[in-house]
C-alpha atoms as a PDB file:
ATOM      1  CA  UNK A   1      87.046 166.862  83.701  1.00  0.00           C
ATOM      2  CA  UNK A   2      85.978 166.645  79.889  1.00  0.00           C
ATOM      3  CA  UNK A   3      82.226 167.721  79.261  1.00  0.00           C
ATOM      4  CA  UNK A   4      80.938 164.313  78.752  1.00  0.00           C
ATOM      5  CA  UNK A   5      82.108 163.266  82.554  1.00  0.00           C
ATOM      6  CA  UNK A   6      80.500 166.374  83.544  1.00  0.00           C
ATOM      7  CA  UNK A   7      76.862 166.166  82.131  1.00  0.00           C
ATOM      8  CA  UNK A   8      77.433 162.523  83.487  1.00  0.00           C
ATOM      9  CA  UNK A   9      78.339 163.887  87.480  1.00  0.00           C
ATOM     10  CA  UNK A  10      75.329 166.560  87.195  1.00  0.00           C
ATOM     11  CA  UNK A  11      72.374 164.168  85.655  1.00  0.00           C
ATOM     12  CA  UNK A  12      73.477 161.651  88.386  1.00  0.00           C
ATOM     13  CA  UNK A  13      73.365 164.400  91.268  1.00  0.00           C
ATOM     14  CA  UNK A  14      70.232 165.649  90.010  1.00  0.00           C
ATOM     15  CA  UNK A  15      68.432 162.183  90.210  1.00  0.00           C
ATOM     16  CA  UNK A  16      70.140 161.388  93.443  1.00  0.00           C
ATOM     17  CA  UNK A  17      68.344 165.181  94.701  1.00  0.00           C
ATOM     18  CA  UNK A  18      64.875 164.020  93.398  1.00  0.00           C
ATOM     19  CA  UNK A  19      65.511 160.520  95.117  1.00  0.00           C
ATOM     20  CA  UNK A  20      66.257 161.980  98.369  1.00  0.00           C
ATOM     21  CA  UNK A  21      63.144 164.812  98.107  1.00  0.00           C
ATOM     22  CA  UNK A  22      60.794 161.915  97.175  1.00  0.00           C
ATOM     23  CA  UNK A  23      62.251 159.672 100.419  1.00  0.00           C
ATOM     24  CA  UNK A  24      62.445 162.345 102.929  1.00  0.00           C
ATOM     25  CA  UNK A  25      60.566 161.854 106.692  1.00  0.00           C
ATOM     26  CA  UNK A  26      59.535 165.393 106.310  1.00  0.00           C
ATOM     27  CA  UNK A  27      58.459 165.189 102.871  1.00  0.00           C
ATOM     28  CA  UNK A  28      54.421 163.903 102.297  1.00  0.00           C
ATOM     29  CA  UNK A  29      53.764 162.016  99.151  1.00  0.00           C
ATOM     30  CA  UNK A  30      50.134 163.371  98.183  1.00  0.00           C
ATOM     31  CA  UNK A  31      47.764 166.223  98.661  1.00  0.00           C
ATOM     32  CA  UNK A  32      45.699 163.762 100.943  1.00  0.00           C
ATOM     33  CA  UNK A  33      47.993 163.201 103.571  1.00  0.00           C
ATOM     34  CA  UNK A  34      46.404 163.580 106.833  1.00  0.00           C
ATOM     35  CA  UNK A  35      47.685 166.558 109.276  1.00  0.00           C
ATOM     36  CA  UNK A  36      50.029 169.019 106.811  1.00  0.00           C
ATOM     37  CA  UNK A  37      47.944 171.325 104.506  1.00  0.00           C
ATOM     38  CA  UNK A  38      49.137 171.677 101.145  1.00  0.00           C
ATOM     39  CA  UNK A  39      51.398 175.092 101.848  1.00  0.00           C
ATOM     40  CA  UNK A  40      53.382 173.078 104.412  1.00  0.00           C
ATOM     41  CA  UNK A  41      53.997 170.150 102.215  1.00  0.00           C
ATOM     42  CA  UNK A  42      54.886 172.305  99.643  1.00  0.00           C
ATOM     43  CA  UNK A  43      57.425 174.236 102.050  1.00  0.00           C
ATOM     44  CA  UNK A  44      58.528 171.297 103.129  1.00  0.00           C
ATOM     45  CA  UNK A  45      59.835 170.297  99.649  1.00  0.00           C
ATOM     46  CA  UNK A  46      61.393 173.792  99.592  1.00  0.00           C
ATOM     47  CA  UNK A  47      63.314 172.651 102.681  1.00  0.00           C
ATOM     48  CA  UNK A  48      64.443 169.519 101.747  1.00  0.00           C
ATOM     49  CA  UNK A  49      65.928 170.641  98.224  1.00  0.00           C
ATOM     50  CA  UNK A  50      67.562 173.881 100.326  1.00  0.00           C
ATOM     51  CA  UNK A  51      69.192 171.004 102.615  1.00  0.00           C
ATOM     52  CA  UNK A  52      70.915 169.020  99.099  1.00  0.00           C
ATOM     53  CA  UNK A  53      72.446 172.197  97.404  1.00  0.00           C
ATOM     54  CA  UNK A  54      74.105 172.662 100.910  1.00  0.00           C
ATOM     55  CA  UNK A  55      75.534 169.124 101.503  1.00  0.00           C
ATOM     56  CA  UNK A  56      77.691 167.290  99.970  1.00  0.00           C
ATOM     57  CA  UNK A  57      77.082 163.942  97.778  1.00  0.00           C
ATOM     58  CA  UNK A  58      75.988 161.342  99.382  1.00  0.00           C
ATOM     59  CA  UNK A  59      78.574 158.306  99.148  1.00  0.00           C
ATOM     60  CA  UNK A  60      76.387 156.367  96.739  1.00  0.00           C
ATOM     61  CA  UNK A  61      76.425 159.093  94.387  1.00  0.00           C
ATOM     62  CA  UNK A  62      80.112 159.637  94.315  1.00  0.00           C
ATOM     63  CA  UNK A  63      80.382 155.580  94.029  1.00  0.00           C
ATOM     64  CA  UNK A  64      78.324 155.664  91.261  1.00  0.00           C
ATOM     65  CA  UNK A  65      79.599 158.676  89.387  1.00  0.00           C
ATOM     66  CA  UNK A  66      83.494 156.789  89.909  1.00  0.00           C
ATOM     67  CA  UNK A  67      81.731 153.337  88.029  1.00  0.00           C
ATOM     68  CA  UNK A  68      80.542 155.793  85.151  1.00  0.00           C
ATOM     69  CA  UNK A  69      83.343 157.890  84.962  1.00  0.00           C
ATOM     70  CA  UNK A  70      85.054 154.574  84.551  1.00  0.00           C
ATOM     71  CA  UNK A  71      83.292 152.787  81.841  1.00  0.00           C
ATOM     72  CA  UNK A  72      83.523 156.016  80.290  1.00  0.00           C
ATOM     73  CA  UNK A  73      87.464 155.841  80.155  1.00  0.00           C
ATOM     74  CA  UNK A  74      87.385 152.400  78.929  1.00  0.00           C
ATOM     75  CA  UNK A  75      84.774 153.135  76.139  1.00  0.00           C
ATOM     76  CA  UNK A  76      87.653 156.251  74.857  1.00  0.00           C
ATOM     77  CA  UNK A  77      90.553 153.882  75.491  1.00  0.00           C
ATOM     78  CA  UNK A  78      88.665 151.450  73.281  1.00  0.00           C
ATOM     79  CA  UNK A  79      88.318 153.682  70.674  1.00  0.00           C
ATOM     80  CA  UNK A  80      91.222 155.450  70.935  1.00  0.00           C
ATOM     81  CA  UNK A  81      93.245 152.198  70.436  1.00  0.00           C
ATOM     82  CA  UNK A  82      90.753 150.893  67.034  1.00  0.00           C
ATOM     83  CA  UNK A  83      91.748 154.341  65.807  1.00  0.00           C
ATOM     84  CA  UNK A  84      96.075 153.785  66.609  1.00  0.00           C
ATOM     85  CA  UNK A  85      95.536 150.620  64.693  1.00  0.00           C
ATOM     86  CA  UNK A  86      93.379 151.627  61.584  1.00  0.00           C
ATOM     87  CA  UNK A  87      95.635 154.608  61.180  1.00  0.00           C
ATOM     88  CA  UNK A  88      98.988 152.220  61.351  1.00  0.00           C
ATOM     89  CA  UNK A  89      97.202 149.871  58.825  1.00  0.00           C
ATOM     90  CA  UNK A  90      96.948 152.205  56.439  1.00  0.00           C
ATOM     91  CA  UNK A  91     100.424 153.458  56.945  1.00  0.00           C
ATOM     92  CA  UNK A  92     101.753 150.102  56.431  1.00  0.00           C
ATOM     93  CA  UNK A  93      99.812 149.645  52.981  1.00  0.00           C
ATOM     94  CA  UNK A  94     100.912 153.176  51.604  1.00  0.00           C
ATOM     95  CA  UNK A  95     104.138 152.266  53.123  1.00  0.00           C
ATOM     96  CA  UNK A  96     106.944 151.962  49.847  1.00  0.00           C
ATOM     97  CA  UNK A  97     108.300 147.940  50.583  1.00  0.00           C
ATOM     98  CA  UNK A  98     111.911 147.901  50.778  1.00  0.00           C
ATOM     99  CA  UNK A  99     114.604 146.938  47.974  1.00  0.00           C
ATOM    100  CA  UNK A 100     115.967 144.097  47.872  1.00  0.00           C
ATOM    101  CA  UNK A 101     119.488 143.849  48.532  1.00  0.00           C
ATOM    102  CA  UNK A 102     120.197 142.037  45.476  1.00  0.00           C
ATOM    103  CA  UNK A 103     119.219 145.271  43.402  1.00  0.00           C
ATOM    104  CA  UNK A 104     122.271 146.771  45.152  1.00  0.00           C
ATOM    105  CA  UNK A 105     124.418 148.606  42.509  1.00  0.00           C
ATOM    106  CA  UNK A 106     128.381 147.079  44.545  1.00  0.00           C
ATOM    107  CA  UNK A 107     129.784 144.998  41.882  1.00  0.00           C
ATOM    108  CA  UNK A 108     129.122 141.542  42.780  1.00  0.00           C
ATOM    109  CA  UNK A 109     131.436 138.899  42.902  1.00  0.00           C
ATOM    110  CA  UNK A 110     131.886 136.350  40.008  1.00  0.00           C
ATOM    111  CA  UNK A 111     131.348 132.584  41.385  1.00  0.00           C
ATOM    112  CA  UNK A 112     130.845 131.160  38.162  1.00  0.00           C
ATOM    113  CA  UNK A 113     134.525 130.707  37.995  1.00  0.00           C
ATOM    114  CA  UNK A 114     135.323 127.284  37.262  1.00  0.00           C
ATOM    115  CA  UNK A 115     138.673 125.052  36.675  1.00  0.00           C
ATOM    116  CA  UNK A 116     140.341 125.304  33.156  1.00  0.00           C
ATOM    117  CA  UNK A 117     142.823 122.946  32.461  1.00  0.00           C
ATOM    118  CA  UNK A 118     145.844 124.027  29.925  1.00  0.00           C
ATOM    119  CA  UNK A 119     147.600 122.040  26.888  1.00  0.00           C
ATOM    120  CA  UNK A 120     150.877 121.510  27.550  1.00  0.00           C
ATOM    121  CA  UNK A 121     153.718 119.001  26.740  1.00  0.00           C
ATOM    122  CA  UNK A 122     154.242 116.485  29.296  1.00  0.00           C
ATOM    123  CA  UNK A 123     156.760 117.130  32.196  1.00  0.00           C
ATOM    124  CA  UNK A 124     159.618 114.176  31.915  1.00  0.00           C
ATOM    125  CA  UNK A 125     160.340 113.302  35.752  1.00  0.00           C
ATOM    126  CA  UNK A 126     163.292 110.825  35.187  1.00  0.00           C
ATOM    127  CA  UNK A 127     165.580 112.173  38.409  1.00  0.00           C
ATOM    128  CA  UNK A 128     164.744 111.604  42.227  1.00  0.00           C
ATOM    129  CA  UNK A 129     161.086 110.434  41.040  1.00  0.00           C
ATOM    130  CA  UNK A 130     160.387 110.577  45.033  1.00  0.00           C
ATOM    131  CA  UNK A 131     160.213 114.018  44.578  1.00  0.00           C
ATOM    132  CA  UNK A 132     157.123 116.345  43.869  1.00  0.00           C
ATOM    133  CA  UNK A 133     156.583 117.236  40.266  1.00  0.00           C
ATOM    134  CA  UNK A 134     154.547 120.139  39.199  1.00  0.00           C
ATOM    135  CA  UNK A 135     151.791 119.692  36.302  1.00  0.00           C
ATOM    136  CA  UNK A 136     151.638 123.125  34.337  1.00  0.00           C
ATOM    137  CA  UNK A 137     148.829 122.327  32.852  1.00  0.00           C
ATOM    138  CA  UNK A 138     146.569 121.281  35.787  1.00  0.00           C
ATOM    139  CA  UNK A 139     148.812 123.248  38.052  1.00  0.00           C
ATOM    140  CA  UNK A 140     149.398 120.369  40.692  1.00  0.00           C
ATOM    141  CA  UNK A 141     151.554 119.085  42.319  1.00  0.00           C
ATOM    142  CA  UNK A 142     151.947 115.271  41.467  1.00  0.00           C
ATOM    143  CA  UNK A 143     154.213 112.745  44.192  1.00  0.00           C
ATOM    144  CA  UNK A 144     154.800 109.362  44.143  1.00  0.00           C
ATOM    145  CA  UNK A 145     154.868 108.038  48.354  1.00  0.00           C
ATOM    146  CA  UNK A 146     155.596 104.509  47.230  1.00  0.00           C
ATOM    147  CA  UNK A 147     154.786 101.587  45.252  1.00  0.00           C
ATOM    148  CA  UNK A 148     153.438  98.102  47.509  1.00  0.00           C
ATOM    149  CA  UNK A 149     152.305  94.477  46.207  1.00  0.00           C
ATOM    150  CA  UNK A 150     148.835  94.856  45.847  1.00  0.00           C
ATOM    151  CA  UNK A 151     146.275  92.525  47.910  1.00  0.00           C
ATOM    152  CA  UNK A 152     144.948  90.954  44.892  1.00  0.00           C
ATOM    153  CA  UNK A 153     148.410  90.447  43.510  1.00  0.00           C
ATOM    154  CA  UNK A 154     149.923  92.911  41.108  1.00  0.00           C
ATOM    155  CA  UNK A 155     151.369  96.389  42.066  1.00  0.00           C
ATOM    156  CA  UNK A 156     149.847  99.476  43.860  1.00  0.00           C
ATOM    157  CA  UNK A 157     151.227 103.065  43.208  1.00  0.00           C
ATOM    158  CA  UNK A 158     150.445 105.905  45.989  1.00  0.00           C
ATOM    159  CA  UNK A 159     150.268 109.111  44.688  1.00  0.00           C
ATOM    160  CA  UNK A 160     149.850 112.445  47.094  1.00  0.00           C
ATOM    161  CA  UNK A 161     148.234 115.506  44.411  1.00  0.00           C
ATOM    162  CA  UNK A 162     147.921 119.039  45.664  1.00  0.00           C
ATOM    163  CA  UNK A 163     145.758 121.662  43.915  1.00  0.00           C
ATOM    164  CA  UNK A 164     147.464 125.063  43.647  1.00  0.00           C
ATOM    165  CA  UNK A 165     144.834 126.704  41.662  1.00  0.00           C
ATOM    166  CA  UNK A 166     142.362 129.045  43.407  1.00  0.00           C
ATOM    167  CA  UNK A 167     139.299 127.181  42.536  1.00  0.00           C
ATOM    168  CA  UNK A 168     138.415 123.524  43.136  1.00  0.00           C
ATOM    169  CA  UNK A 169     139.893 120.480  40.792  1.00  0.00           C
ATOM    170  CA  UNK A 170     137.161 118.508  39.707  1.00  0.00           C
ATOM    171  CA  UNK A 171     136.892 114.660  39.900  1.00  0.00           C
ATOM    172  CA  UNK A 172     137.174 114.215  36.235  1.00  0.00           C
ATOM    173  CA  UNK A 173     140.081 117.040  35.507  1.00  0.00           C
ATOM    174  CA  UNK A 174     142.784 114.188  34.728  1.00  0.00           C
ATOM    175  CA  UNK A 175     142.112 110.965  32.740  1.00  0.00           C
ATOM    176  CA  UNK A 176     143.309 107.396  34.642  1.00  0.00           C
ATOM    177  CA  UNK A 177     147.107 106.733  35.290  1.00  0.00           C
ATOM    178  CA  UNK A 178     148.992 104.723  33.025  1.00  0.00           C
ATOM    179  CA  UNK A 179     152.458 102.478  33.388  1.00  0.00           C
ATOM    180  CA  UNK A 180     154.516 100.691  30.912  1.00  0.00           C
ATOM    181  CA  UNK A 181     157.288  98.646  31.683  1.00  0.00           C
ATOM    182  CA  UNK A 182     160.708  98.311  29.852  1.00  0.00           C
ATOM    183  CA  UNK A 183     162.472  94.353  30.041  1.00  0.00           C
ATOM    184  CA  UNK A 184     166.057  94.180  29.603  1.00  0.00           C
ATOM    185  CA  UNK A 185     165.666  94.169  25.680  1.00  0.00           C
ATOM    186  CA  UNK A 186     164.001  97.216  26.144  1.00  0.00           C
ATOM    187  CA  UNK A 187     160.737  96.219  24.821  1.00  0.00           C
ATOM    188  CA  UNK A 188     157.715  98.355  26.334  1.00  0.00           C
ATOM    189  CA  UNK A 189     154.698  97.027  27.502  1.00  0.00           C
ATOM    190  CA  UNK A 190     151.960  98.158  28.770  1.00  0.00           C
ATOM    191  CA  UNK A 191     150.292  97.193  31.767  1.00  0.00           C
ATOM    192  CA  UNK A 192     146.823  96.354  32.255  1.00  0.00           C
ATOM    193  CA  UNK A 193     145.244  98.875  35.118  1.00  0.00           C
ATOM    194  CA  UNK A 194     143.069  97.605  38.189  1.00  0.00           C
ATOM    195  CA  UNK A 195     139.743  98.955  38.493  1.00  0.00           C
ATOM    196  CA  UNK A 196     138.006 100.109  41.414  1.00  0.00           C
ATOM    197  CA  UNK A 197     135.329  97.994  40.446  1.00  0.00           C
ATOM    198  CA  UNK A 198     136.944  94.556  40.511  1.00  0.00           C
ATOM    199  CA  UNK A 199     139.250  95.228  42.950  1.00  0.00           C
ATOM    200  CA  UNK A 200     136.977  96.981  45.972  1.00  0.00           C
ATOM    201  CA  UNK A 201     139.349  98.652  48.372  1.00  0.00           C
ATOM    202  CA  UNK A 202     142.616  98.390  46.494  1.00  0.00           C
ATOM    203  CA  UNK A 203     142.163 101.392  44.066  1.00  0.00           C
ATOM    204  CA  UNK A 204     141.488 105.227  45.769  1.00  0.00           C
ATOM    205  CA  UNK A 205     141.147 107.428  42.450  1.00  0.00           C
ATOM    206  CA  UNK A 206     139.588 111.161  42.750  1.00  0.00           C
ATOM    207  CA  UNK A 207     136.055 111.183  43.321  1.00  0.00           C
ATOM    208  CA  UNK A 208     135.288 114.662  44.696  1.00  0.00           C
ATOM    209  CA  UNK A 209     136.321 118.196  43.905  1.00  0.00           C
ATOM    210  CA  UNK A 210     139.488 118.510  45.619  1.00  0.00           C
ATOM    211  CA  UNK A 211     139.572 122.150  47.195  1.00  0.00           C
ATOM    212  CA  UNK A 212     142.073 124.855  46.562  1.00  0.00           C
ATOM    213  CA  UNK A 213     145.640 124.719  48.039  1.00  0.00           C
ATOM    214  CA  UNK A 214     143.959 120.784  49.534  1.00  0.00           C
ATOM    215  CA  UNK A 215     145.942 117.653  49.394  1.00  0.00           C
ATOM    216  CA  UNK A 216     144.913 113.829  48.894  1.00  0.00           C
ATOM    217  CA  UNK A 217     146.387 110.605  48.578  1.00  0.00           C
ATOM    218  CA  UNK A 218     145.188 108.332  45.294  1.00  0.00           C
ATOM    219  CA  UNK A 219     146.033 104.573  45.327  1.00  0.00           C
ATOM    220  CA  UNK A 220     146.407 102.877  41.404  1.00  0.00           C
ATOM    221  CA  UNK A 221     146.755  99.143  41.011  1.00  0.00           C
ATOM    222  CA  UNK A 222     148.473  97.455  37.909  1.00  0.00           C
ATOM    223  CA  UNK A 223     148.564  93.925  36.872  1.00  0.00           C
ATOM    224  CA  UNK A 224     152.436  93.617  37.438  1.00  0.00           C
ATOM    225  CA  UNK A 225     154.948  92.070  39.602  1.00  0.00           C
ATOM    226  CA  UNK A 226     156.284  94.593  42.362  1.00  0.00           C
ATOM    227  CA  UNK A 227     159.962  93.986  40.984  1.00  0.00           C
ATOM    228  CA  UNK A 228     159.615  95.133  37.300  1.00  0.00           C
ATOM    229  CA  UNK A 229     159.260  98.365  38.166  1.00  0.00           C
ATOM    230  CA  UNK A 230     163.014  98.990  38.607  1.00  0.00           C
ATOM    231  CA  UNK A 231     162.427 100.426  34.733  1.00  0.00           C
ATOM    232  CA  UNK A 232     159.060 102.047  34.501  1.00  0.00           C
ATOM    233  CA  UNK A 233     156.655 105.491  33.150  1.00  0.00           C
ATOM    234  CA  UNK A 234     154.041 105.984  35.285  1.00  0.00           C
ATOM    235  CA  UNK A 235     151.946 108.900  33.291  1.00  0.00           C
ATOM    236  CA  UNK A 236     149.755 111.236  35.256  1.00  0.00           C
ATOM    237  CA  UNK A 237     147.762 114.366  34.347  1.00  0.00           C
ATOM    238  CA  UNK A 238     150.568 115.781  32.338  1.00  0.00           C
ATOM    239  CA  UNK A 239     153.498 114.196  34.151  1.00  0.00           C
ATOM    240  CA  UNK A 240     155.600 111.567  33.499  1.00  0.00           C
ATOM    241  CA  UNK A 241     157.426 109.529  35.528  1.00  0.00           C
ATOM    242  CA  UNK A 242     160.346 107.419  34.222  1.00  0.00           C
ATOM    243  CA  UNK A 243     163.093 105.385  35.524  1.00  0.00           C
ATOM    244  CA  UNK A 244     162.692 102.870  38.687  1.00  0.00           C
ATOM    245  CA  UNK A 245     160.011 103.911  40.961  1.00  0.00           C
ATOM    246  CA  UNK A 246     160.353 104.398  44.697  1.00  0.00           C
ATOM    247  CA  UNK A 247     159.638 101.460  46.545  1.00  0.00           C
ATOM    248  CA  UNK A 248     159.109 100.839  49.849  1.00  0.00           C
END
């Protein structure tokens, strides 16, 4: 028991003692109480404070010691706890902050990489044009799936393109397709292309990135009959397909 709890215990005993003396049958309250001369008063206040120092408490006392011993643990768990959180405060404001983990020193990784298409000379396809033709300077892979009558009239190519570079090819890395036809003079003309404009739904060109090592097919409509093809170049990126083209 701490010395505050103490002084607390022996201030309340010594009022309960005083309470009891003043309250006692035996005990007469003034020097003109009728019957007990003032010696035997006086001894009889001797007697009564004799009788406390040899009991023990009285149950009210201990009851109300317990309620003050109490409020006097809450009052030092009160304070005990504003001093745990003042002292963490100012912890956390000397406290360093931590780096950021973008001021690591590990060598970052470059994703400013971007696609970077190459001048070459165009690839001449003019054998098995069903097969797939590799563009050096996009590095794809161009193939023709087949050539249909278009739905507006005219002629619609299918090409598959796969990108084997390690970055994305972007929507604009190849200009539009072109054809030519040859007639049996051997006079080349060249054919007027189909927009995806004017002809909703017939034309499928490249309008996203395409993703590395990621396939796609492209549809490309030209003003032409479906049977003068038999004698054809249909240029692509930097690919060029010549001879008749496969038909379904």
């Amino acid at each position: 028991m701490g010395p505050l709890l103490r002084a607390t215990f022996a201030e309340l005993i010594q009022r309960r003692k005083m309470h009891d003396i003043e309250s006692s049958p035996g005990t007469v309250a003034g020097p003109k109480a009728p019957g007990m001369p003032w010696d035997t008063r006086m001894s009889v206040h001797a007697t009564a404070g004799a009788r406390w120092n040899d009991e023990k408490p009285a149950e009210g006392v201990v009851q109300e010691v317990i309620i003050r011993i109490r409020s006097t643990a809450r009052i030092i768990a009160v304070t005990m706890a504003t001093v745990i959180l003042v002292a963490c405060s100012g912890d956390s404001t000397d406290a360093p902050a931590p780096e950021s983990e973008s001021a690591s020193s590990a060598p970052g990784v470059d994703e400013t990489t971007s696609f970077t298409p190459k001048q070459v000379e165009p690839v001449i396809v003019d054998e098995n044009l069903a097969k797939p033709a590799h563009d050096p300077g996009l590095n794809v892979d161009w193939q023709i799936m087949s050539v249909n009558y278009g739905n507006y009239g005219g002629s619609v190519i299918h090409v598959l393109v796969t990108n084997r570079n390690d970055v994305p090819l972007p929507a604009d890395a190849f200009a539009p397709p072109t054809l030519a036809i040859s007639d049996y003079s051997g006079k080349v003309t060249e054919i007027q292309r189909m927009t995806k404009d004017e002809y909703p739904g017939l034309v499928s060109a490249l309008d996203l990135p395409l993703g590395p090592g990621a396939s796609t097919n492209l549809a490309y409509a030209f003003q032409t009959s479906y049977g003068s093809l038999y004698n054809a170049e249909f240029k692509i990126g930097n690919v060029i397909f010549k001879g008749s083209l496969p038909r379904s």
